[in-house]
PDB file of N, CA and C in Angstrom:
ATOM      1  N   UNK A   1      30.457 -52.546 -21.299  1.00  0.00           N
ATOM      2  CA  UNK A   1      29.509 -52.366 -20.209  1.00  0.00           C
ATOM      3  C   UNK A   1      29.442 -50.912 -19.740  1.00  0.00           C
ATOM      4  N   UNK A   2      31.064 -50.536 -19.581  1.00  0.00           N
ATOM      5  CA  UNK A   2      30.641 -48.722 -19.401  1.00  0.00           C
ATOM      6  C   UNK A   2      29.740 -48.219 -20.514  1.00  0.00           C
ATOM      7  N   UNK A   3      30.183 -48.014 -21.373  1.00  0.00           N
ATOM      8  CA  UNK A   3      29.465 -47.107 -21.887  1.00  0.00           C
ATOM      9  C   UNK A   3      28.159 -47.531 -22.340  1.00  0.00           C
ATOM     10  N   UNK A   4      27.747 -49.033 -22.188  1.00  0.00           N
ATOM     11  CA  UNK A   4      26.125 -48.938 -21.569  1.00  0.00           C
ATOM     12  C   UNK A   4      25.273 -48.349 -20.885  1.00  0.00           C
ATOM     13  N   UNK A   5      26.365 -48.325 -19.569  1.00  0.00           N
ATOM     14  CA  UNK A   5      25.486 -47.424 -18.393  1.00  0.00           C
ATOM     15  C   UNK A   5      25.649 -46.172 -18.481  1.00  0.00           C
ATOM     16  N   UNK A   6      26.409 -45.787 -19.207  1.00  0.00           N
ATOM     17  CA  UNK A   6      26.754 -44.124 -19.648  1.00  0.00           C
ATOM     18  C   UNK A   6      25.557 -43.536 -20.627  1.00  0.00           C
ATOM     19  N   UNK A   7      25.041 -44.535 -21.451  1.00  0.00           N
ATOM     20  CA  UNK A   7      23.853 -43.688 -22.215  1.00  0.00           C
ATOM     21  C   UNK A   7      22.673 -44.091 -21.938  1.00  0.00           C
ATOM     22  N   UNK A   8      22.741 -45.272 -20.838  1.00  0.00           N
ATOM     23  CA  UNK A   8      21.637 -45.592 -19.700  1.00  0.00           C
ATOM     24  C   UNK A   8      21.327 -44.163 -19.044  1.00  0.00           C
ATOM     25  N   UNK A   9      22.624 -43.506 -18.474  1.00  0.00           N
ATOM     26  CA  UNK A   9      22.538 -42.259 -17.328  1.00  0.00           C
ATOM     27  C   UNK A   9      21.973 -41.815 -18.381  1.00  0.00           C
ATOM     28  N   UNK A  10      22.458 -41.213 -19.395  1.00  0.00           N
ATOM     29  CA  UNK A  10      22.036 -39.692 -20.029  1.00  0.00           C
ATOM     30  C   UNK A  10      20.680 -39.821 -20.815  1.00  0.00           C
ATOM     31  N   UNK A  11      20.000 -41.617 -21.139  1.00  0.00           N
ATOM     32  CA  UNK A  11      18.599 -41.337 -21.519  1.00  0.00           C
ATOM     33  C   UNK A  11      17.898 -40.925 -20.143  1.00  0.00           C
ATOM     34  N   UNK A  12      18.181 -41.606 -19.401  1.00  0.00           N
ATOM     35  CA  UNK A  12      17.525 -41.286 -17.938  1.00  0.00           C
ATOM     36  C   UNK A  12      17.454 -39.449 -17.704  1.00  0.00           C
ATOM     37  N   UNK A  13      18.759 -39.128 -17.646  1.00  0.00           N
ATOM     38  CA  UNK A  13      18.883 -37.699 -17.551  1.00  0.00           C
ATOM     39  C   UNK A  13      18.047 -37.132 -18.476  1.00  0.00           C
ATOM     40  N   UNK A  14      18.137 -37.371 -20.121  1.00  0.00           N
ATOM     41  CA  UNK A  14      17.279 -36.500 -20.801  1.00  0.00           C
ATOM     42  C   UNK A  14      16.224 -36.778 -20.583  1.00  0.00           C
ATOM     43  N   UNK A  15      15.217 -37.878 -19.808  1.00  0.00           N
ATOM     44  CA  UNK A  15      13.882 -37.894 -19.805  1.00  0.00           C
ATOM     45  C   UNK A  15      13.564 -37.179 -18.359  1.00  0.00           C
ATOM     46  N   UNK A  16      14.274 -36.837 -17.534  1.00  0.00           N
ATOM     47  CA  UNK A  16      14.674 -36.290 -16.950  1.00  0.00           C
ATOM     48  C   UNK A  16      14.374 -34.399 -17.164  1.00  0.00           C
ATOM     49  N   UNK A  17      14.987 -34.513 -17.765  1.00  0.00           N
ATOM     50  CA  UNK A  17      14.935 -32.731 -18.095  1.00  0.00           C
ATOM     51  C   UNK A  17      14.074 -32.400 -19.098  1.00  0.00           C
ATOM     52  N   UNK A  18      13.285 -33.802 -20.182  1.00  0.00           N
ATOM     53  CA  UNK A  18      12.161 -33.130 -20.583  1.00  0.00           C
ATOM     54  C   UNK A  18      11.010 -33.622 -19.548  1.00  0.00           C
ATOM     55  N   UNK A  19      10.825 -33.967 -18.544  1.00  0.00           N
ATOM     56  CA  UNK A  19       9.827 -33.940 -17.921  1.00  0.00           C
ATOM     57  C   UNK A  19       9.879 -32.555 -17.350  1.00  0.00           C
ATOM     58  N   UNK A  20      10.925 -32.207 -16.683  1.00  0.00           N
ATOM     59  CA  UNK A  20      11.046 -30.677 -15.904  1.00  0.00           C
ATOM     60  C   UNK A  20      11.022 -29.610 -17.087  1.00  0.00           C
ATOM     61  N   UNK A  21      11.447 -30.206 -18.008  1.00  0.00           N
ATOM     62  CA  UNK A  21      10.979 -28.670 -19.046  1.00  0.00           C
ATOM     63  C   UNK A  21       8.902 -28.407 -19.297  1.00  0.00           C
ATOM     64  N   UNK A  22       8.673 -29.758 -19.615  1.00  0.00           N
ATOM     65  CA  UNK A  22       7.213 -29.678 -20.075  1.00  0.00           C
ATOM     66  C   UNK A  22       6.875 -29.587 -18.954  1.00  0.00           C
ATOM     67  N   UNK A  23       6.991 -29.699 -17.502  1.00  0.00           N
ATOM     68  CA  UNK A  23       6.645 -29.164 -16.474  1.00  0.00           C
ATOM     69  C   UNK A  23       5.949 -27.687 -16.252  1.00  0.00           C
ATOM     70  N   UNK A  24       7.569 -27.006 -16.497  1.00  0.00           N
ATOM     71  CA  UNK A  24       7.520 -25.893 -16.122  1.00  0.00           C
ATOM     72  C   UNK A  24       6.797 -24.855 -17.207  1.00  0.00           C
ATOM     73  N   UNK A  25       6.497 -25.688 -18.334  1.00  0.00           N
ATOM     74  CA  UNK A  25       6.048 -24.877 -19.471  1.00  0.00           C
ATOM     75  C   UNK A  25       4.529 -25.417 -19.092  1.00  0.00           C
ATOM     76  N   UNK A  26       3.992 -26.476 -18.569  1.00  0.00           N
ATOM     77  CA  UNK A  26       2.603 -26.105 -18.446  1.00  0.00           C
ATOM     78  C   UNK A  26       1.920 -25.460 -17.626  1.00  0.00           C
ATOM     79  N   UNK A  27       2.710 -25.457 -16.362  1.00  0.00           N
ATOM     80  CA  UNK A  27       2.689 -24.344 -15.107  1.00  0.00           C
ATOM     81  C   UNK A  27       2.993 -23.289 -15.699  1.00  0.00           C
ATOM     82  N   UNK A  28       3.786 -22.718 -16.353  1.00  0.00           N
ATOM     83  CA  UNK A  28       3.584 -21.270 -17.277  1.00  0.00           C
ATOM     84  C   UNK A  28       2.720 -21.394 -17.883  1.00  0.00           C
ATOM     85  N   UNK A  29       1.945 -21.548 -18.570  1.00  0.00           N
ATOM     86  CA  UNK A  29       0.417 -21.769 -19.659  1.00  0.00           C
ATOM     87  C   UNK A  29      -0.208 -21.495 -18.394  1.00  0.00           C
ATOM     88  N   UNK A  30      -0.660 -22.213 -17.269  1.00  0.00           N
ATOM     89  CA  UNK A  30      -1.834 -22.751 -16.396  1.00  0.00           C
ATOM     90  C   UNK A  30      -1.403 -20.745 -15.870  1.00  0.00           C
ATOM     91  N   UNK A  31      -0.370 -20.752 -15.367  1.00  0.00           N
ATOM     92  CA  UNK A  31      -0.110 -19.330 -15.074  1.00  0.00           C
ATOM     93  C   UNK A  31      -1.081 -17.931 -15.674  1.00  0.00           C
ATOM     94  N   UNK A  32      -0.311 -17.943 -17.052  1.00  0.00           N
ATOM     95  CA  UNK A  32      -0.683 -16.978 -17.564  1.00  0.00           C
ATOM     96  C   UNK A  32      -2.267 -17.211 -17.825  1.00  0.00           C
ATOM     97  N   UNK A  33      -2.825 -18.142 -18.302  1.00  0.00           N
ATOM     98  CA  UNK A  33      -4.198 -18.472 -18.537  1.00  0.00           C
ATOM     99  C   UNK A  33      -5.176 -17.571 -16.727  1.00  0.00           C
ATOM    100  N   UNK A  34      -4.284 -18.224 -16.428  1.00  0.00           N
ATOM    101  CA  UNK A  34      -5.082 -17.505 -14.895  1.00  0.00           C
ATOM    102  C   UNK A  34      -5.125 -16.185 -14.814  1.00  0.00           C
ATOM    103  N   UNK A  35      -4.112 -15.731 -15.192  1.00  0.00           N
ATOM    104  CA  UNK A  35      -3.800 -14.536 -15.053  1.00  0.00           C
ATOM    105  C   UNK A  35      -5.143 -13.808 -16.420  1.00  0.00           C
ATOM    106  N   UNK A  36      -4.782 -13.795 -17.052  1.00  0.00           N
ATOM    107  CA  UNK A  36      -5.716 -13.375 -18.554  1.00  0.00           C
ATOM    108  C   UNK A  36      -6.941 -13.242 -17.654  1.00  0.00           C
ATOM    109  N   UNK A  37      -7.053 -14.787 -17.088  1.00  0.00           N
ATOM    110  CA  UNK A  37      -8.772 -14.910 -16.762  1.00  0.00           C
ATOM    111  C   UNK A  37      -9.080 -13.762 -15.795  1.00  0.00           C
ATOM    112  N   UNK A  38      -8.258 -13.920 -14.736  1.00  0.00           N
ATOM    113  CA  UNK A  38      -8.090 -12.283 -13.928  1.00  0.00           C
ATOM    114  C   UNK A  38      -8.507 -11.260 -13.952  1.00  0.00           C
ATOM    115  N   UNK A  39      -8.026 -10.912 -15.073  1.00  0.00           N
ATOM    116  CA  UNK A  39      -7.674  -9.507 -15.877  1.00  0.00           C
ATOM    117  C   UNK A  39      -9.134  -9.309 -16.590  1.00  0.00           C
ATOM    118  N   UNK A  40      -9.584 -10.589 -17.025  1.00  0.00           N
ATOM    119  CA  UNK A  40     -10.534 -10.405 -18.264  1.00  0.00           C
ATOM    120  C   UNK A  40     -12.106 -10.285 -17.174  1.00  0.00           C
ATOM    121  N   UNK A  41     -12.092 -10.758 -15.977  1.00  0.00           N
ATOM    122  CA  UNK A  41     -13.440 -10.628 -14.684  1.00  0.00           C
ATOM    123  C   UNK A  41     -13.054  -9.330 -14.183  1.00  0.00           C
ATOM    124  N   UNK A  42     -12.183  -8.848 -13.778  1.00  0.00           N
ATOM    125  CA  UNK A  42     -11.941  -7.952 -13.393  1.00  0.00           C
ATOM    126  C   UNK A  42     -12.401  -5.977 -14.224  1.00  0.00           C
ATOM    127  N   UNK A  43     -11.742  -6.509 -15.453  1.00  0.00           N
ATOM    128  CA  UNK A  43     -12.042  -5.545 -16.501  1.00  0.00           C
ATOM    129  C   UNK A  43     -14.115  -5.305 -16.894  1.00  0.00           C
ATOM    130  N   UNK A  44     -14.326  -6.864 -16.638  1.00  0.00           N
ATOM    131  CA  UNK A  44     -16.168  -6.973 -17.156  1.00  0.00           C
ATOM    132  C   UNK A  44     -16.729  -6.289 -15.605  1.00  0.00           C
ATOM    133  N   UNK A  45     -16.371  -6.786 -14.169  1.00  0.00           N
ATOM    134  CA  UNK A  45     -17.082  -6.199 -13.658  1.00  0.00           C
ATOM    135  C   UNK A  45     -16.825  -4.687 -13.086  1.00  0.00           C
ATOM    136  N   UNK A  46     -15.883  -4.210 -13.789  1.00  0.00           N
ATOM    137  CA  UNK A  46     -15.367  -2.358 -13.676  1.00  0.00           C
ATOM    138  C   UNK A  46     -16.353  -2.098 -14.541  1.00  0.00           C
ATOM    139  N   UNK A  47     -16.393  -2.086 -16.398  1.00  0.00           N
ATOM    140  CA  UNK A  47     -17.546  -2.103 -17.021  1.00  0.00           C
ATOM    141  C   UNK A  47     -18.692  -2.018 -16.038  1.00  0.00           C
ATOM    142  N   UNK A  48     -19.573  -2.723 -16.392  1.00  0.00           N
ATOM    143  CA  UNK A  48     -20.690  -3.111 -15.253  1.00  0.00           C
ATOM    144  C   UNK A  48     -20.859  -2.422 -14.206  1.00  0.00           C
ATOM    145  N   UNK A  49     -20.324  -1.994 -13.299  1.00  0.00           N
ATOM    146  CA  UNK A  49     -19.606  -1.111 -12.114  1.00  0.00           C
ATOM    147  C   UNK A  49     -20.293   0.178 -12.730  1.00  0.00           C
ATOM    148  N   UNK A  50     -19.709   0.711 -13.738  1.00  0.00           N
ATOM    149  CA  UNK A  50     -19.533   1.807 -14.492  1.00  0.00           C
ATOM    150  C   UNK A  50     -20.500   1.940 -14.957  1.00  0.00           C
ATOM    151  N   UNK A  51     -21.268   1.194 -16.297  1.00  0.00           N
ATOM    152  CA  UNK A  51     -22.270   1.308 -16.422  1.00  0.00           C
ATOM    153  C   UNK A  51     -23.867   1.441 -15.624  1.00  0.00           C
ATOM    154  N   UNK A  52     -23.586   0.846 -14.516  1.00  0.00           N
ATOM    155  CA  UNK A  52     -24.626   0.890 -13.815  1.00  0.00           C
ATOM    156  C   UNK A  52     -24.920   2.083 -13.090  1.00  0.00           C
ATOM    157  N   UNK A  53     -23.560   2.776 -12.370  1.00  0.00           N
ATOM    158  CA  UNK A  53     -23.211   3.973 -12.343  1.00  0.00           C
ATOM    159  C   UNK A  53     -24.241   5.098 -13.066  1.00  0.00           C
ATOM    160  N   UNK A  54     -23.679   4.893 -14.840  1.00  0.00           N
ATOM    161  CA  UNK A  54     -24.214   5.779 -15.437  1.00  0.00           C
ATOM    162  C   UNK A  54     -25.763   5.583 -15.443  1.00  0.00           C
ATOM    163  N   UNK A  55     -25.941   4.729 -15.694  1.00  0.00           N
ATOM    164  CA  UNK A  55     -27.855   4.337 -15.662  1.00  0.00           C
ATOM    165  C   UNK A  55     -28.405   4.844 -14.733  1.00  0.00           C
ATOM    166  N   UNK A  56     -28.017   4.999 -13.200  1.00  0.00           N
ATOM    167  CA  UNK A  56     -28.506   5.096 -12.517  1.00  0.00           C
ATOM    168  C   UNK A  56     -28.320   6.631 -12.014  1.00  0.00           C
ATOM    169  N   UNK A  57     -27.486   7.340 -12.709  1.00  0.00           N
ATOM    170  CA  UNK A  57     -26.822   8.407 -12.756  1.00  0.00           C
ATOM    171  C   UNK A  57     -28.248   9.386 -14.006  1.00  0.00           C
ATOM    172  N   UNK A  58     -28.035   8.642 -14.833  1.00  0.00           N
ATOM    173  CA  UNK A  58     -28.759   9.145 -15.637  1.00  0.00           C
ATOM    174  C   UNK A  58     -30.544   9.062 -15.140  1.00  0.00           C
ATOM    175  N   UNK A  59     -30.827   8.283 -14.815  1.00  0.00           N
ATOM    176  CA  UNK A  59     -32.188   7.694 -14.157  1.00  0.00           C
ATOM    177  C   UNK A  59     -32.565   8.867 -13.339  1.00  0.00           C
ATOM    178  N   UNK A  60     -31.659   9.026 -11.710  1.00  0.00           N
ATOM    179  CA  UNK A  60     -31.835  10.258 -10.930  1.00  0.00           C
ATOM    180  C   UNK A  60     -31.951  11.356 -11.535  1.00  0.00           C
ATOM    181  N   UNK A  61     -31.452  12.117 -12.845  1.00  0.00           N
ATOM    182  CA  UNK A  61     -31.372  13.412 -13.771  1.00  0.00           C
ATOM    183  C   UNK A  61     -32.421  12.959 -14.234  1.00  0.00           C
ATOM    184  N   UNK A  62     -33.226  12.780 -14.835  1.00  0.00           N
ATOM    185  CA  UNK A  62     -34.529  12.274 -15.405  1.00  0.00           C
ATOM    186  C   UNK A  62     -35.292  12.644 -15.061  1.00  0.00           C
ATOM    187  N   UNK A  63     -35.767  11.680 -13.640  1.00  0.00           N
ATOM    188  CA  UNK A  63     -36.702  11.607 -12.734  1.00  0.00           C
ATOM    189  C   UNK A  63     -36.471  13.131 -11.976  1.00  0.00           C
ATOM    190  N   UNK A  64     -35.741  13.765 -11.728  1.00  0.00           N
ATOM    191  CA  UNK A  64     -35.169  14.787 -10.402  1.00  0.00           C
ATOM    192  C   UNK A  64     -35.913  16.290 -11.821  1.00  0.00           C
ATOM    193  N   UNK A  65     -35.317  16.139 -13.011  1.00  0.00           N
ATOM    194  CA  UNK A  65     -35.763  16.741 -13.628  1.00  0.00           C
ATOM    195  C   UNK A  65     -37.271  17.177 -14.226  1.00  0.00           C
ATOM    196  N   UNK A  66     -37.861  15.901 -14.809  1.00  0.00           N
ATOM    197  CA  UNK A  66     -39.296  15.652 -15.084  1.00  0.00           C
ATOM    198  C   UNK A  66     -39.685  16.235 -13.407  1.00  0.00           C
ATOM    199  N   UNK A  67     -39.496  16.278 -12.310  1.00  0.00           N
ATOM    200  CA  UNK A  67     -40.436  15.985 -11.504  1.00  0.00           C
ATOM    201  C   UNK A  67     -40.408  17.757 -10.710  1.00  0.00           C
ATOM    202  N   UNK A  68     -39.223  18.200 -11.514  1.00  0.00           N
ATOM    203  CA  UNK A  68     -39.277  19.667 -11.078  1.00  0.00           C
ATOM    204  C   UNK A  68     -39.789  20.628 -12.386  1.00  0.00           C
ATOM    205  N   UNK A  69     -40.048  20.150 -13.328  1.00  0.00           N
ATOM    206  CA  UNK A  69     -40.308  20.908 -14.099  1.00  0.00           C
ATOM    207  C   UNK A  69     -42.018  20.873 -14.421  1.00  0.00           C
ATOM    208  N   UNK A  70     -42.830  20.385 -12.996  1.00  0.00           N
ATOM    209  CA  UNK A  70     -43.963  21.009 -12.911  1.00  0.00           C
ATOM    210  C   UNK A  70     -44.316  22.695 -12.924  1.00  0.00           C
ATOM    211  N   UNK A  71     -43.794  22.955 -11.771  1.00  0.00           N
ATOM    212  CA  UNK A  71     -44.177  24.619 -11.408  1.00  0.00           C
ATOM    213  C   UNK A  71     -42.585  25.159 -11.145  1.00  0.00           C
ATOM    214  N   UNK A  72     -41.840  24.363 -11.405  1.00  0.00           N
ATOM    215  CA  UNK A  72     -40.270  25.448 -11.452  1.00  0.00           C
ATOM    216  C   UNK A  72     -40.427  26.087  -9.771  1.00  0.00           C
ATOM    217  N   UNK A  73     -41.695  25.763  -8.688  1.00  0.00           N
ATOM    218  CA  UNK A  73     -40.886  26.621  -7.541  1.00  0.00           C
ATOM    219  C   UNK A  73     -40.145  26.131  -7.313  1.00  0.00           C
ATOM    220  N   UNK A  74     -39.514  24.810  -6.974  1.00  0.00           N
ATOM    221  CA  UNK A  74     -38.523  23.635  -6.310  1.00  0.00           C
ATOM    222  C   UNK A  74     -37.477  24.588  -7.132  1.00  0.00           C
ATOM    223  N   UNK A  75     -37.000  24.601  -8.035  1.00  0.00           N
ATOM    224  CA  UNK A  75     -36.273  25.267  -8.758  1.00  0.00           C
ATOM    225  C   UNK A  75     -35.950  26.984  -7.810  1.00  0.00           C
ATOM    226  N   UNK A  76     -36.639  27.476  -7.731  1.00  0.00           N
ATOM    227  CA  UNK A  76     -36.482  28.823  -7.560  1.00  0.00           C
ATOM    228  C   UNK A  76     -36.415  29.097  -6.304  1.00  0.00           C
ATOM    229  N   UNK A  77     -36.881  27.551  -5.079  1.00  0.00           N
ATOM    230  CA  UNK A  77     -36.163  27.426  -4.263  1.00  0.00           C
ATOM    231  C   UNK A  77     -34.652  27.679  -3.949  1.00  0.00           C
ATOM    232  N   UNK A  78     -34.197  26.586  -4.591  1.00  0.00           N
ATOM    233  CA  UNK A  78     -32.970  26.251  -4.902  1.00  0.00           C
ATOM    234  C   UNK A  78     -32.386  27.577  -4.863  1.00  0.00           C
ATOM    235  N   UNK A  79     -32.601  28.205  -5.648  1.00  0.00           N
ATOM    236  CA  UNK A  79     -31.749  29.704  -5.758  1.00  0.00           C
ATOM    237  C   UNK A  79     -32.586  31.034  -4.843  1.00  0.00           C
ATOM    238  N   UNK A  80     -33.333  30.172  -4.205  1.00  0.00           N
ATOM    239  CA  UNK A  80     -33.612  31.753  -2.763  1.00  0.00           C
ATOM    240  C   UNK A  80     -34.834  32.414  -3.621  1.00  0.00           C
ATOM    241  N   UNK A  81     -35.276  32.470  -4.672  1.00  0.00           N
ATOM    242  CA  UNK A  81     -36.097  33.268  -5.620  1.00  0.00           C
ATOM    243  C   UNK A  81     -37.061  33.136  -5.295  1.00  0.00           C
ATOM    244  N   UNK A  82     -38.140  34.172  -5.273  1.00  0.00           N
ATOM    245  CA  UNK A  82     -39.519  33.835  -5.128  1.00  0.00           C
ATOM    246  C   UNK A  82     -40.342  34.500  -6.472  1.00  0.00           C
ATOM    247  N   UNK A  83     -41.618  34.242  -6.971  1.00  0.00           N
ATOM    248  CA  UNK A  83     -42.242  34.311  -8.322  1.00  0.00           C
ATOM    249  C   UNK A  83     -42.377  35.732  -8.324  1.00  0.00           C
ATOM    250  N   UNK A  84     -42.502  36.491  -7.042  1.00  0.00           N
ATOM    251  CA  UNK A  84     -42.367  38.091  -7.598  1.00  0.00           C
ATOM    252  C   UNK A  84     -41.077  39.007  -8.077  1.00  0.00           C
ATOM    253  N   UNK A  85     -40.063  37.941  -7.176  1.00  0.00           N
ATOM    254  CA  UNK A  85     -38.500  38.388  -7.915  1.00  0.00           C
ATOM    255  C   UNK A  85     -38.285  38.132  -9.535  1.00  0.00           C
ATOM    256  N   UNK A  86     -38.550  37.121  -9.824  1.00  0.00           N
ATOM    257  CA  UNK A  86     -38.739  36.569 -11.437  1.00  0.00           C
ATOM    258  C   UNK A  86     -39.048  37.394 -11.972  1.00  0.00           C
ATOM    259  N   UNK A  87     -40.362  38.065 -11.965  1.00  0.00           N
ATOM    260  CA  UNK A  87     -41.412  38.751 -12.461  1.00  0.00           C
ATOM    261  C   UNK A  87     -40.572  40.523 -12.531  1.00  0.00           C
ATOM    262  N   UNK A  88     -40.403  40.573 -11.444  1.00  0.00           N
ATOM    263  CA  UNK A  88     -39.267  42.043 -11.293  1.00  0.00           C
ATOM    264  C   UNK A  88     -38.020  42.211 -12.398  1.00  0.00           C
ATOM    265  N   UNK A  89     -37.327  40.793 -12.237  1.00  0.00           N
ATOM    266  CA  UNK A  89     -36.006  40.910 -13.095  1.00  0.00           C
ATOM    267  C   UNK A  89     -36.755  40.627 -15.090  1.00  0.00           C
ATOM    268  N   UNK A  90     -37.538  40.486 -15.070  1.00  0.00           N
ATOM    269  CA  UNK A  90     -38.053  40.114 -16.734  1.00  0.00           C
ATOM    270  C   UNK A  90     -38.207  41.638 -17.145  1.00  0.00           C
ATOM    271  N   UNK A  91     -39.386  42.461 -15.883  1.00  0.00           N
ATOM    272  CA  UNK A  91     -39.295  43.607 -16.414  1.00  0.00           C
ATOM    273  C   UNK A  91     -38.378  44.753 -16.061  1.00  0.00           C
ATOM    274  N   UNK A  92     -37.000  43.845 -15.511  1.00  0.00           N
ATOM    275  CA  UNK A  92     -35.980  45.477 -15.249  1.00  0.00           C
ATOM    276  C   UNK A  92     -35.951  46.349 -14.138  1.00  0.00           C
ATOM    277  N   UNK A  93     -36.839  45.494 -12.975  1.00  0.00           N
ATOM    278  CA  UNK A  93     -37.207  46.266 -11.764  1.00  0.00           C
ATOM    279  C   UNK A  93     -36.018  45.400 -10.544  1.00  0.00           C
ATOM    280  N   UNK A  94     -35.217  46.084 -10.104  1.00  0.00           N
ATOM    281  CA  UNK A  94     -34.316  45.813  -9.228  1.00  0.00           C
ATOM    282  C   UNK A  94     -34.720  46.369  -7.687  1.00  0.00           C
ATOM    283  N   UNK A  95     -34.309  45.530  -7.033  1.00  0.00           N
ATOM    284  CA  UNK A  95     -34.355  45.874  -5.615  1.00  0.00           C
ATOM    285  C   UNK A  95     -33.126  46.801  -4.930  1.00  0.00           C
TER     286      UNK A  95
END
């Protein structure tokens, strides 16, 4: 009779400790899976972030460009210049 209940305890025990093992190993899976997923939304919307960045980066240089390279004064603003200074420095005439 003892040692009935003795490998009574220890099937009990081992079903026992493989429930807490496959436990803890699917809560590690469910873990790391989360984690990955994390990592992997996180990484797409930095991308995205970034890219849009540049598009829109690039878009303003475009537009800012095309739209000054009518008559170049906006330009010569920018640097204080006026069309008779231009005209002075081409032919070597300094102030």
């Amino acid at each position: 009779m003892a040692k009935q209940k003795q490998v009574a305890v220890l099937v009990i025990v081992n079903e026992v400790v493989v429930v807490l093992v496959v436990t803890v190993v699917v809560v590690v899976v469910v873990v790391v899976v989360v984690v990955v997923v994390v990592v992997v939304v996180v990484v797409v919307v930095v991308v995205v972030v970034v890219v849009v960045i540049a598009v829109a980066a690039a878009v303003i240089s475009i537009t800012s460009s095309t739209s000054n390279s009518g008559s170049g004064s906006d330009r010569m603003r920018c640097y204080g210049l006026k069309k008779q200074d231009i005209g002075r420095h081409r032919i070597g005439l300094h102030d």
